[in-house]
PDB file of N, CA and C in Angstrom:
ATOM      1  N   UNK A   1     195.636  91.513 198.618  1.00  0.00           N
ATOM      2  CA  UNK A   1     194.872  90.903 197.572  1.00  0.00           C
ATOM      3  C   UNK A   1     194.158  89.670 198.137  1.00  0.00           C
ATOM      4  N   UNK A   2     192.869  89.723 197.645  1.00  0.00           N
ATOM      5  CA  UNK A   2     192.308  88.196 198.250  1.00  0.00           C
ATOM      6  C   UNK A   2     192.213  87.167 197.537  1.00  0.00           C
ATOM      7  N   UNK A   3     192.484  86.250 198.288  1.00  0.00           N
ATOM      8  CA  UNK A   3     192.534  84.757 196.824  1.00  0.00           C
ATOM      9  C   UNK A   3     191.206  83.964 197.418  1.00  0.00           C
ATOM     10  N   UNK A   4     190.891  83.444 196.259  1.00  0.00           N
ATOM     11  CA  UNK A   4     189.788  82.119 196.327  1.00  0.00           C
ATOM     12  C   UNK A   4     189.398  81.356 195.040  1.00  0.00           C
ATOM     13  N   UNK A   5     188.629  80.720 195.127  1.00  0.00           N
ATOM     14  CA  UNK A   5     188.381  79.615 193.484  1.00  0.00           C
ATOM     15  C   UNK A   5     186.806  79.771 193.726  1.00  0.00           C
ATOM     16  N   UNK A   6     186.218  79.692 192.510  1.00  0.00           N
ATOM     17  CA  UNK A   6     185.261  79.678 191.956  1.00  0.00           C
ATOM     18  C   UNK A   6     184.553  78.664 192.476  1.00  0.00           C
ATOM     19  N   UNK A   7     183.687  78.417 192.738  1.00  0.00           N
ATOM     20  CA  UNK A   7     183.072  76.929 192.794  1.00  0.00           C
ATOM     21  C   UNK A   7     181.607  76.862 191.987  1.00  0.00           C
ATOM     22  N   UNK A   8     181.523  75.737 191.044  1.00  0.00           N
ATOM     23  CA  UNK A   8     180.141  75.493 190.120  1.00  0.00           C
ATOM     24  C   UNK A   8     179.334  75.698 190.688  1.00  0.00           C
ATOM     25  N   UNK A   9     178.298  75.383 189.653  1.00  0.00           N
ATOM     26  CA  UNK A   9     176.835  75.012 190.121  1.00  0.00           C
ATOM     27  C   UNK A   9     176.875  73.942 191.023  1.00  0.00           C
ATOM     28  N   UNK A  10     176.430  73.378 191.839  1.00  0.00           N
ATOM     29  CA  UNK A  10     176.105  71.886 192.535  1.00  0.00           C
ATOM     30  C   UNK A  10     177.075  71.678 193.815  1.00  0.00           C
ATOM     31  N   UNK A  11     178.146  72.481 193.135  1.00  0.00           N
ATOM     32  CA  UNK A  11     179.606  71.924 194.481  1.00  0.00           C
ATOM     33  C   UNK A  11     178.663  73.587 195.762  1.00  0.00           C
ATOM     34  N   UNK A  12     178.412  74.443 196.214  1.00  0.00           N
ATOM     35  CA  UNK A  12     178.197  74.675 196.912  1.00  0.00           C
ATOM     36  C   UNK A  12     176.944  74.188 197.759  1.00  0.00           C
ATOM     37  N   UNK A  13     176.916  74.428 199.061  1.00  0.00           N
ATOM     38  CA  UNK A  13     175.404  73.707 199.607  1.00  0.00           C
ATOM     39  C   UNK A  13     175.591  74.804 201.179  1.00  0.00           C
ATOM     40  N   UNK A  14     174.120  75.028 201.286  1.00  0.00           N
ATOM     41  CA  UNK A  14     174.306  76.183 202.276  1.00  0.00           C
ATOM     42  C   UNK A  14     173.231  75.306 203.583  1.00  0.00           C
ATOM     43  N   UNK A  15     173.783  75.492 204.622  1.00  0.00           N
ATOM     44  CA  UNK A  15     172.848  74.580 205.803  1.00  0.00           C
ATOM     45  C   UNK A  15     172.539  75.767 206.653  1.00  0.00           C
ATOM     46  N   UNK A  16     171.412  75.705 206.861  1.00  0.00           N
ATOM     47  CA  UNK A  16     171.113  76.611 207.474  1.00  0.00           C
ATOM     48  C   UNK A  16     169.933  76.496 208.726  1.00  0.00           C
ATOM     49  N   UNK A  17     169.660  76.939 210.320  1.00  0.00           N
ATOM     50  CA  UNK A  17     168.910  76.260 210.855  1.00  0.00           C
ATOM     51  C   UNK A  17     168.524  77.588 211.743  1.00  0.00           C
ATOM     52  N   UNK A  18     168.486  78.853 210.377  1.00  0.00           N
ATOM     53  CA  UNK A  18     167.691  80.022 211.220  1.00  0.00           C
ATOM     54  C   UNK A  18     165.735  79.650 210.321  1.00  0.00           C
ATOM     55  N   UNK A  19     165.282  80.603 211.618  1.00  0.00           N
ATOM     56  CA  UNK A  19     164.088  80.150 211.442  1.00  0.00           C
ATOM     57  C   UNK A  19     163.545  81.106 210.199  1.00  0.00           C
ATOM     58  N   UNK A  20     162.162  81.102 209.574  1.00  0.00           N
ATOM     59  CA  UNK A  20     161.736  81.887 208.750  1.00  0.00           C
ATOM     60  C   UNK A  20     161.752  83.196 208.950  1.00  0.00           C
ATOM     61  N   UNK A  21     161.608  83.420 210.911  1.00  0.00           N
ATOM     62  CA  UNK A  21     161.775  84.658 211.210  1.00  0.00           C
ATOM     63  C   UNK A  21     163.148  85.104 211.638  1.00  0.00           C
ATOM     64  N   UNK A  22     163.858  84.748 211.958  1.00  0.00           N
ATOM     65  CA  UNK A  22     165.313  84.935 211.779  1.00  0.00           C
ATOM     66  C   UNK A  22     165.838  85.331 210.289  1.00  0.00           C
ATOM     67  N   UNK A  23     165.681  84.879 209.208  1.00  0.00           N
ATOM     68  CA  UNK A  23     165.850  84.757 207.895  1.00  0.00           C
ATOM     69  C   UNK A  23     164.916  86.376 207.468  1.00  0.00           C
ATOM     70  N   UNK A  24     163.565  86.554 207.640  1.00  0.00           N
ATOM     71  CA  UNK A  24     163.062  87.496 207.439  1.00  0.00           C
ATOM     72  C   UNK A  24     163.753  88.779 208.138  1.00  0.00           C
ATOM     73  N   UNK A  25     164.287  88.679 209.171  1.00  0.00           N
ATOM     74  CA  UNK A  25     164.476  90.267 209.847  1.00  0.00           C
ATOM     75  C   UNK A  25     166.095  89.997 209.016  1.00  0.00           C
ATOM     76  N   UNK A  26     166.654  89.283 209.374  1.00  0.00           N
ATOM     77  CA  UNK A  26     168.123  89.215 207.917  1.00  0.00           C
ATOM     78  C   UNK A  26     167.897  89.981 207.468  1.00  0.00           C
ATOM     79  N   UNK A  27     166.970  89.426 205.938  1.00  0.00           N
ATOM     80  CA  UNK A  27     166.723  90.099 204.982  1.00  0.00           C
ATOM     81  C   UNK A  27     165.949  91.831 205.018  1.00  0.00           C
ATOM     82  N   UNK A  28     165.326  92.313 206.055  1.00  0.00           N
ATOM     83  CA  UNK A  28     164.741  93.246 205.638  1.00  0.00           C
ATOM     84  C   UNK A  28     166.135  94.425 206.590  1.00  0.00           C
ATOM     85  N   UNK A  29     166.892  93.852 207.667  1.00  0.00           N
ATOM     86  CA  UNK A  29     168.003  94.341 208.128  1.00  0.00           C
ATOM     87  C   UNK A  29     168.990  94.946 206.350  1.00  0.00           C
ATOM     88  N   UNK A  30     169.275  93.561 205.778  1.00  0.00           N
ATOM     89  CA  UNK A  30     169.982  93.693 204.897  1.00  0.00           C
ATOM     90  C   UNK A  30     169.645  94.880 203.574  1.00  0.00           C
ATOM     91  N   UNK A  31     168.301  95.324 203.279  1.00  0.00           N
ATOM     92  CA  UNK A  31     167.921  95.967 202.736  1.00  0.00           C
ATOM     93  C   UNK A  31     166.961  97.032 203.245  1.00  0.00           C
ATOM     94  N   UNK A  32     167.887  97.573 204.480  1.00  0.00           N
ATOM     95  CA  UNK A  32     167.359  99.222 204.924  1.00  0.00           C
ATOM     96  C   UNK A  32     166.241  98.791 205.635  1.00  0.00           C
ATOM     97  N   UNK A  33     165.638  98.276 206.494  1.00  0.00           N
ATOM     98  CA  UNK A  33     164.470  97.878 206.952  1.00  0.00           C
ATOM     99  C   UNK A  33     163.573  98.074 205.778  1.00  0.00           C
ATOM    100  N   UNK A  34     163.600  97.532 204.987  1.00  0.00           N
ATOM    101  CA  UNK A  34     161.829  97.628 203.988  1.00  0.00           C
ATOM    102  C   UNK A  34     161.114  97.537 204.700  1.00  0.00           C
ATOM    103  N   UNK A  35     159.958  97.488 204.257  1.00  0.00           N
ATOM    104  CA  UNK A  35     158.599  97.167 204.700  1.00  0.00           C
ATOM    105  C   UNK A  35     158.580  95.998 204.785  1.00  0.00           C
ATOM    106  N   UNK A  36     157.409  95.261 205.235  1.00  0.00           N
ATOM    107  CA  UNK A  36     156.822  93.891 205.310  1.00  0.00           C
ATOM    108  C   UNK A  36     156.397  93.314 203.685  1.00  0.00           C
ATOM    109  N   UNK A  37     155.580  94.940 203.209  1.00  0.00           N
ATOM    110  CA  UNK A  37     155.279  94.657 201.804  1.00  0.00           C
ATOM    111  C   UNK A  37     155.981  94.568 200.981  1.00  0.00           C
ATOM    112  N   UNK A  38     156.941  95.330 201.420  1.00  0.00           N
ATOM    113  CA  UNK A  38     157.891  95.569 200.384  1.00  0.00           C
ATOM    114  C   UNK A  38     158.693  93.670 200.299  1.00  0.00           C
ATOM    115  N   UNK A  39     159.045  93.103 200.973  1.00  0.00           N
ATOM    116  CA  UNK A  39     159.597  92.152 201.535  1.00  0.00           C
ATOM    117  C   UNK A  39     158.559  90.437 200.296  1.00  0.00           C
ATOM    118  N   UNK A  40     157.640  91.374 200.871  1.00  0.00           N
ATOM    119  CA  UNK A  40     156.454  89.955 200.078  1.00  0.00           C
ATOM    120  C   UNK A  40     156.237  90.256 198.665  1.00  0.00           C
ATOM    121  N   UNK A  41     156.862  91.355 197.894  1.00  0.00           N
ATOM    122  CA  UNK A  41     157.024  91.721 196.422  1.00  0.00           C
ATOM    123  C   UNK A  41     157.961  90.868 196.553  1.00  0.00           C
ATOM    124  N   UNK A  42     159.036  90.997 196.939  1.00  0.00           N
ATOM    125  CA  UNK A  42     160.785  90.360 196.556  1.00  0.00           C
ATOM    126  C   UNK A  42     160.360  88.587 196.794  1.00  0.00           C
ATOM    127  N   UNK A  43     159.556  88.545 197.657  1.00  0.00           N
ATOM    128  CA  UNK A  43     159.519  86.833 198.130  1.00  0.00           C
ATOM    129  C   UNK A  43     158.629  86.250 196.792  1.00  0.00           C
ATOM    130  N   UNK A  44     157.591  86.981 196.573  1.00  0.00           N
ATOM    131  CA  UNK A  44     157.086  86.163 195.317  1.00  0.00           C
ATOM    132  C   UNK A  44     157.562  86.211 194.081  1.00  0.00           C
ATOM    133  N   UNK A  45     158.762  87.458 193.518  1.00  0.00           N
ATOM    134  CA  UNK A  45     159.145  87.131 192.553  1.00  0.00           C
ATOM    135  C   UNK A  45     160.567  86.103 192.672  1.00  0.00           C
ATOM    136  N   UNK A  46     160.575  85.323 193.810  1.00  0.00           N
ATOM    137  CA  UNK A  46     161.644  84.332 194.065  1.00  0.00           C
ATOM    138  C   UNK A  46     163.438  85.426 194.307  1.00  0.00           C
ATOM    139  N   UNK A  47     163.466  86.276 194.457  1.00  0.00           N
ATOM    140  CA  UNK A  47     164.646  87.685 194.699  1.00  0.00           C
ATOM    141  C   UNK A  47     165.130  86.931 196.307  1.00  0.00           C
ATOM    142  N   UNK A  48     164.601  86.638 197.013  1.00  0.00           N
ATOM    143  CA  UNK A  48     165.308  86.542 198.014  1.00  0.00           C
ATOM    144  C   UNK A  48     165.958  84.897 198.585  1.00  0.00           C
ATOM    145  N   UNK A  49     167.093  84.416 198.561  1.00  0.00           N
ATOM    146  CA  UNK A  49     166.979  83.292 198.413  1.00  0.00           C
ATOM    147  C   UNK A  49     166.864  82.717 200.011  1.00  0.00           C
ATOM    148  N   UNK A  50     166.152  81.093 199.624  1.00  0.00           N
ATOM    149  CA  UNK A  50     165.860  80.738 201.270  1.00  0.00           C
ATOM    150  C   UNK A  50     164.872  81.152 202.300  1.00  0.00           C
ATOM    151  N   UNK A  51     164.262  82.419 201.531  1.00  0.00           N
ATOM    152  CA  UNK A  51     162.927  83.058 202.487  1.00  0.00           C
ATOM    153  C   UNK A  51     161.893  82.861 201.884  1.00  0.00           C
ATOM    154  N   UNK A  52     160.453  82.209 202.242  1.00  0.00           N
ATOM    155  CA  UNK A  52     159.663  81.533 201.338  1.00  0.00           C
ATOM    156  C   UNK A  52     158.607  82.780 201.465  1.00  0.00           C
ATOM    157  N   UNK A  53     158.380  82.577 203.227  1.00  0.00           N
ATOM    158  CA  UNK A  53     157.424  84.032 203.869  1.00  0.00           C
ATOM    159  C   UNK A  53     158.116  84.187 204.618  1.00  0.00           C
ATOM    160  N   UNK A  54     157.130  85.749 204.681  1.00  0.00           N
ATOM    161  CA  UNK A  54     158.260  86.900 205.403  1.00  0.00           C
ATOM    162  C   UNK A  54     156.695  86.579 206.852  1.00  0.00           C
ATOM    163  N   UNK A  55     157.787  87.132 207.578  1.00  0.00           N
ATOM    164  CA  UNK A  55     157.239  86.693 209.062  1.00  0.00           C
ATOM    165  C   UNK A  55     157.985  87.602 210.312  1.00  0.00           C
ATOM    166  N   UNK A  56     157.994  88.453 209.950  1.00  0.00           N
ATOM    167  CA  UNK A  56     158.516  89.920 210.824  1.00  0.00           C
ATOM    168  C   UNK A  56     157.851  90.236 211.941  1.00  0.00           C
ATOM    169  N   UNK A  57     159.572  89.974 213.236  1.00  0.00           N
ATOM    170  CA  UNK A  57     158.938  90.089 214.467  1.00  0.00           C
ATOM    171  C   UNK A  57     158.747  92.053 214.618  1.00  0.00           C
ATOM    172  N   UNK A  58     158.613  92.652 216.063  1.00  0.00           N
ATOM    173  CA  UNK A  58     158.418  93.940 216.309  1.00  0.00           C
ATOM    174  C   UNK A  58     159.977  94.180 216.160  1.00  0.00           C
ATOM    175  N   UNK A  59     160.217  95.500 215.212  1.00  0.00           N
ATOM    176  CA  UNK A  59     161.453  96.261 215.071  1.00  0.00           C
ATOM    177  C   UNK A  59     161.416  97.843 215.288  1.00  0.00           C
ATOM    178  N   UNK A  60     162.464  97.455 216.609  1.00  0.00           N
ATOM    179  CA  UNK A  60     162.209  99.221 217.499  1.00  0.00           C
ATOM    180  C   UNK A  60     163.315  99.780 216.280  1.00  0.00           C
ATOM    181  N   UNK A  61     164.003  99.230 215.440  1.00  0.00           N
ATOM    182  CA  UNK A  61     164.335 100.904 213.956  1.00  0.00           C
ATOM    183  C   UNK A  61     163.602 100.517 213.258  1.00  0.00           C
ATOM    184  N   UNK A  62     162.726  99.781 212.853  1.00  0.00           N
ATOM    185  CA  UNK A  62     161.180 100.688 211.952  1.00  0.00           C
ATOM    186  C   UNK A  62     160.961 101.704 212.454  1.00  0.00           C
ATOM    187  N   UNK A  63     160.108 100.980 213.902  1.00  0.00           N
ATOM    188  CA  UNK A  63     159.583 102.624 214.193  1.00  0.00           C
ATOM    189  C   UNK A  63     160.136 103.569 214.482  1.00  0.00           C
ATOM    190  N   UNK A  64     160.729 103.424 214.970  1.00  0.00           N
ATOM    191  CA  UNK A  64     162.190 105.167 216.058  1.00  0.00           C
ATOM    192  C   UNK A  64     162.146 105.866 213.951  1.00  0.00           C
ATOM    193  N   UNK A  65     162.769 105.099 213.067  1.00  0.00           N
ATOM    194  CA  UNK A  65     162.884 105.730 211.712  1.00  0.00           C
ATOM    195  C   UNK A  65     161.802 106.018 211.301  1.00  0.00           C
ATOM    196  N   UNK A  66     160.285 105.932 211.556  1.00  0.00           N
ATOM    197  CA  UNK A  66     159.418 106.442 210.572  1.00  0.00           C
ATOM    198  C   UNK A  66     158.692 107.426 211.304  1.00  0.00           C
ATOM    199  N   UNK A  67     159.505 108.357 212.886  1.00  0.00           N
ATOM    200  CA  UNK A  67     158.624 108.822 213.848  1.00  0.00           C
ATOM    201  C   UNK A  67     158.698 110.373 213.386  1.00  0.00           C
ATOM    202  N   UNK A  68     158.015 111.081 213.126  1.00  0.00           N
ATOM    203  CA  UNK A  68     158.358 112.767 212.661  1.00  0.00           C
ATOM    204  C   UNK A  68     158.498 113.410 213.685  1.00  0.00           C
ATOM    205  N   UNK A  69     159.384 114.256 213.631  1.00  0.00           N
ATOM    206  CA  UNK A  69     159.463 115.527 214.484  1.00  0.00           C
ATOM    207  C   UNK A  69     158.657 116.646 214.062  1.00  0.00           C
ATOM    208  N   UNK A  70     157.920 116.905 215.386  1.00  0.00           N
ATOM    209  CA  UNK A  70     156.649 118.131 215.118  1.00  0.00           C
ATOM    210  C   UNK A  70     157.929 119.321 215.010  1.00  0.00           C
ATOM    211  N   UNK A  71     156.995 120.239 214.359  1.00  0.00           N
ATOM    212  CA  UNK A  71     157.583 121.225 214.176  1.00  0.00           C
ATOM    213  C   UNK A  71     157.179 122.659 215.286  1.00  0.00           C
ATOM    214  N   UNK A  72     158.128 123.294 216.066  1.00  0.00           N
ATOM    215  CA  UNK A  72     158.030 124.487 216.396  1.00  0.00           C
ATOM    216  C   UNK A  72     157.111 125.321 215.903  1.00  0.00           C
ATOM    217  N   UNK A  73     155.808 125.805 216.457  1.00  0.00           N
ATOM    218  CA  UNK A  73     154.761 127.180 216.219  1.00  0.00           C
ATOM    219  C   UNK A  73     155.620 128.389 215.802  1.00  0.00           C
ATOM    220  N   UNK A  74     155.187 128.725 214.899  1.00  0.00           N
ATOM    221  CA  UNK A  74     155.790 129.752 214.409  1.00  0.00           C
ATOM    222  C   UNK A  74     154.790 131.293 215.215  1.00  0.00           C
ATOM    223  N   UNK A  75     155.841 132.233 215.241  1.00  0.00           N
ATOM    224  CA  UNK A  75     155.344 132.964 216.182  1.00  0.00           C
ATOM    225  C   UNK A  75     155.060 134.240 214.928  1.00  0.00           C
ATOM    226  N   UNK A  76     154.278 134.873 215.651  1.00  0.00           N
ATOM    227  CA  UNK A  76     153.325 135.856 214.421  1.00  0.00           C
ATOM    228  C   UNK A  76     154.342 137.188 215.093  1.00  0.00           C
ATOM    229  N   UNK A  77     154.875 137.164 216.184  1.00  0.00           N
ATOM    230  CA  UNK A  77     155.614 138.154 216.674  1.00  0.00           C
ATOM    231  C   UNK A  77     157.280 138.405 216.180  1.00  0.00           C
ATOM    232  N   UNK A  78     157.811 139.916 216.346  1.00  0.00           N
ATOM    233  CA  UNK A  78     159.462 139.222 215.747  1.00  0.00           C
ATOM    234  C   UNK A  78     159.884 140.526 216.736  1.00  0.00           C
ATOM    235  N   UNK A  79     160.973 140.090 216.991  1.00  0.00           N
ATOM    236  CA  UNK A  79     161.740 141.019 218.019  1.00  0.00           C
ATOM    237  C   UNK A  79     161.609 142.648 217.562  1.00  0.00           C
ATOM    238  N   UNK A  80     161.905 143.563 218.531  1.00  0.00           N
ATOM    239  CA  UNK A  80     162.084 144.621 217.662  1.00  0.00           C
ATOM    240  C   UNK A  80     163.978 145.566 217.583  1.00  0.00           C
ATOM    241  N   UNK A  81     164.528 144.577 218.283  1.00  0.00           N
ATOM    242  CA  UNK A  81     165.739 145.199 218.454  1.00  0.00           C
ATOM    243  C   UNK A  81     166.975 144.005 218.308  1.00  0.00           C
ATOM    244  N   UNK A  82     167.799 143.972 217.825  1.00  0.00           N
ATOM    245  CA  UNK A  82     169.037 143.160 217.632  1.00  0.00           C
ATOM    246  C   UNK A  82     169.425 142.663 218.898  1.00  0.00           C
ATOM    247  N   UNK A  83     169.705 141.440 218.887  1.00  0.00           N
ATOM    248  CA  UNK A  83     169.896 140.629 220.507  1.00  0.00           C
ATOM    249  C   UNK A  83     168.633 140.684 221.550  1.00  0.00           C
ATOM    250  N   UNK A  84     167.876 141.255 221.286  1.00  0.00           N
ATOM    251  CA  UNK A  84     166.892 141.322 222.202  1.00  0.00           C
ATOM    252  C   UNK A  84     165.981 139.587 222.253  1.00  0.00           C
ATOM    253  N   UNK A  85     165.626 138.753 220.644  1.00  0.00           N
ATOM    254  CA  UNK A  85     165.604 137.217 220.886  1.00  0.00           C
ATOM    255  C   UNK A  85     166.960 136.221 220.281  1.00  0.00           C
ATOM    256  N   UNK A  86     167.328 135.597 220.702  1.00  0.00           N
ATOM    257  CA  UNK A  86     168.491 134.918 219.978  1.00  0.00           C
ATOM    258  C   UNK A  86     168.075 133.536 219.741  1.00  0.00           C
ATOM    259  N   UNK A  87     167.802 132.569 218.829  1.00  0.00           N
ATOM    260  CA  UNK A  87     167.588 131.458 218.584  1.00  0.00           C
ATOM    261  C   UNK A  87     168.418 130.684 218.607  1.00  0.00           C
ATOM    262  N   UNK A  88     168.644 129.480 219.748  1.00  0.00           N
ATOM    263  CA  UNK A  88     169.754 128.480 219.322  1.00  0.00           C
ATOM    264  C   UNK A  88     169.204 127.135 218.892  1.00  0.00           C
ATOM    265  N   UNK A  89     169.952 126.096 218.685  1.00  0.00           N
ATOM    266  CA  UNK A  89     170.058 125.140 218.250  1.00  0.00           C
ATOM    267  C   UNK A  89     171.481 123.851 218.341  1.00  0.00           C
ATOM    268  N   UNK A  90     171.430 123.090 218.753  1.00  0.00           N
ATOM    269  CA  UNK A  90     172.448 122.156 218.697  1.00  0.00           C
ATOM    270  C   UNK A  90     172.666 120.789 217.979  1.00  0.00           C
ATOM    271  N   UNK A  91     173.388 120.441 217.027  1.00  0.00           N
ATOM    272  CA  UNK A  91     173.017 119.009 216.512  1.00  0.00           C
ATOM    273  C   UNK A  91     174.237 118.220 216.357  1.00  0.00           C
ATOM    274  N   UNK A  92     174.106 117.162 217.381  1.00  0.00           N
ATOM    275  CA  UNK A  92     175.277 116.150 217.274  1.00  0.00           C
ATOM    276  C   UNK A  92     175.820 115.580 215.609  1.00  0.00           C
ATOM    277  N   UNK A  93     176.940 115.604 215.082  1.00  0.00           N
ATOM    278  CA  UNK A  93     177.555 114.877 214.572  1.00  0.00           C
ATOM    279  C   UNK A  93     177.198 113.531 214.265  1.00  0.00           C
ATOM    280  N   UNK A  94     176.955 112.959 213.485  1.00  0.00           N
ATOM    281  CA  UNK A  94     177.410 111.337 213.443  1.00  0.00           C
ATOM    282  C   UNK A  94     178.917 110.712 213.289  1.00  0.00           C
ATOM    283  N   UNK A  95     179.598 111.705 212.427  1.00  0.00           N
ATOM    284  CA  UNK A  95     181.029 111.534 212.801  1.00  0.00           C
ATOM    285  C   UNK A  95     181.460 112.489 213.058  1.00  0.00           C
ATOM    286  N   UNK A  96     182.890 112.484 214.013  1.00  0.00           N
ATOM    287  CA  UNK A  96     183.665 112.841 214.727  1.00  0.00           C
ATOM    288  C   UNK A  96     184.469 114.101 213.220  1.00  0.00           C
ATOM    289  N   UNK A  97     184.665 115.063 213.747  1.00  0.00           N
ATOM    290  CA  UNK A  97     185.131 116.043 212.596  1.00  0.00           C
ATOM    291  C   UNK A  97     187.392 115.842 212.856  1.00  0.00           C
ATOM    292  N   UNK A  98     187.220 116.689 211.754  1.00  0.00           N
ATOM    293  CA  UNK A  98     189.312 116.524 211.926  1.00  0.00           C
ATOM    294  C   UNK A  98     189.375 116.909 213.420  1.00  0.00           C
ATOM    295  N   UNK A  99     189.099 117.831 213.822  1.00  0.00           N
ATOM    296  CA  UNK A  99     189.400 118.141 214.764  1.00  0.00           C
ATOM    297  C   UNK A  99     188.836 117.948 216.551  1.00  0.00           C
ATOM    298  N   UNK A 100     188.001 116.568 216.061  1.00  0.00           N
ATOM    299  CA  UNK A 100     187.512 116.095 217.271  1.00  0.00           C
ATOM    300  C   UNK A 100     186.777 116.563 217.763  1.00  0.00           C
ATOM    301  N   UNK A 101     185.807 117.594 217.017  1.00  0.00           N
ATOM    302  CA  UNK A 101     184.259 117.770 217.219  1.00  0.00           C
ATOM    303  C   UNK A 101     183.109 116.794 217.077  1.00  0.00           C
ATOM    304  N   UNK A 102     182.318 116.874 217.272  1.00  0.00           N
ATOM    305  CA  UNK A 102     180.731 116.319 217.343  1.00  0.00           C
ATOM    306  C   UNK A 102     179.336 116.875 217.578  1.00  0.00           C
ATOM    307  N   UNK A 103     179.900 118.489 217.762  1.00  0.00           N
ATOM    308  CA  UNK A 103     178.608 118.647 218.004  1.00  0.00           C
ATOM    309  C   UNK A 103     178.961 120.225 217.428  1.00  0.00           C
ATOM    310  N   UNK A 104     177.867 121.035 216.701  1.00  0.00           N
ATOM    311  CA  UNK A 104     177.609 122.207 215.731  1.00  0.00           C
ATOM    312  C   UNK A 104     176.295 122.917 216.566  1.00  0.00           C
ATOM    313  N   UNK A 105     177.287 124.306 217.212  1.00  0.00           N
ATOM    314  CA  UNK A 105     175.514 125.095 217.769  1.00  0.00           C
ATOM    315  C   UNK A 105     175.542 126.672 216.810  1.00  0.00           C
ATOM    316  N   UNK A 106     174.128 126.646 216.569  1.00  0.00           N
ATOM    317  CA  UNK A 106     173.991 127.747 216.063  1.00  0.00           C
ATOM    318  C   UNK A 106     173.229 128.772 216.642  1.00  0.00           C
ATOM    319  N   UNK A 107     173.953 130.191 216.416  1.00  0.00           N
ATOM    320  CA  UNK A 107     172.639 131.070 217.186  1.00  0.00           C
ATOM    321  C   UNK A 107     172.267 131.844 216.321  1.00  0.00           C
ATOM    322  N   UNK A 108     170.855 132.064 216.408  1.00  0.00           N
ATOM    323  CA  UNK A 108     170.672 133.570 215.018  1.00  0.00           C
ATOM    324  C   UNK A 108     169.372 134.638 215.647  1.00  0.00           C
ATOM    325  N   UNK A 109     169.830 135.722 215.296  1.00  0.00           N
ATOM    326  CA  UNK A 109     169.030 136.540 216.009  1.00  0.00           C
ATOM    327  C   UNK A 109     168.040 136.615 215.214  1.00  0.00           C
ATOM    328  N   UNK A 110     166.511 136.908 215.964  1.00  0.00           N
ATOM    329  CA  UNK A 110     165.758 136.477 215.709  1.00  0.00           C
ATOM    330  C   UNK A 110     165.220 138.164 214.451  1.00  0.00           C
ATOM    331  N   UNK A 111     165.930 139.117 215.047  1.00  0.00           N
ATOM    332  CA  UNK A 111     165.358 140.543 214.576  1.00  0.00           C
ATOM    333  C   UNK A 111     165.885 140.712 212.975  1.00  0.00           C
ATOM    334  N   UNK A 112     167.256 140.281 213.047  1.00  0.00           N
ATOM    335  CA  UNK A 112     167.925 140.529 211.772  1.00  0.00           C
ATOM    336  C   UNK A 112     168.365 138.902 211.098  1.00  0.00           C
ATOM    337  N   UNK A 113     167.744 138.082 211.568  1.00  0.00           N
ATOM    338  CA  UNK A 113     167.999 136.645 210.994  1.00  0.00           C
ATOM    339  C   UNK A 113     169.289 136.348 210.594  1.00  0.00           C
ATOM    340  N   UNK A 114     169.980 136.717 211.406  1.00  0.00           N
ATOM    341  CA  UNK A 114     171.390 136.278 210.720  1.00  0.00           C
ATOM    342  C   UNK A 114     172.203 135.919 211.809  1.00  0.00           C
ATOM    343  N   UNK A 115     173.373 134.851 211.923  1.00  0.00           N
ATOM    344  CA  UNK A 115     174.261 133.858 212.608  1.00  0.00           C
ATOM    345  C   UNK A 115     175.309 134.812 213.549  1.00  0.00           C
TER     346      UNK A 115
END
């Protein structure tokens, strides 16, 4: 159980000696990387406390998160015999399964579409 006391209005005081941009990547860390815009909605309706402007340095998870994966050409051709194409695939885990897996491969033939 955790203990603590309440403290009023006035008795807390917060010192703080990160910069606007320190304070900005905080805040947009703290809420999923938003946007920049998204960031300057919350700052002018006063929502974020202590951040006046947002002032966002370069963030390699913006981009790596907003990058698409092209998609595979789909082929106008289809096997004509069972096992003759087999499609695989592999995709890591983010967590570790009961049994100390991490990684799921699938194969499916390409003639009769099935695993």
């Amino acid at each position: 159980m955790l203990e603590g006391e309440t403290l009023q209005e006035g008795e807390a005081s917060v010192a703080s000696s990160s910069s606007g941009e320190n304070l900005s990547m905080m805040w947009q860390c703290k809420l999923g990387h938003m946007s920049k815009q998204g960031l300057k909605v919350l700052v002018e309706k006063n929502l974020l406390p202590g951040l006046n402007k947002v002032s966002l340095p370069f963030c390699e998870h913006c981009v790596t998160s907003k990058q698409h994966r092209l998609k595979f050409s789909t082929s106008s051709s289809r096997s004509k015999v069972i096992l003759e194409l087999v499609d695989s695939d592999v995709w890591q885990s983010p967590v570790t399964s009961l049994g100390g897996a991490r990684y799921f491969v699938s194969f499916i033939d390409d003639h009769s579409r099935r695993c």
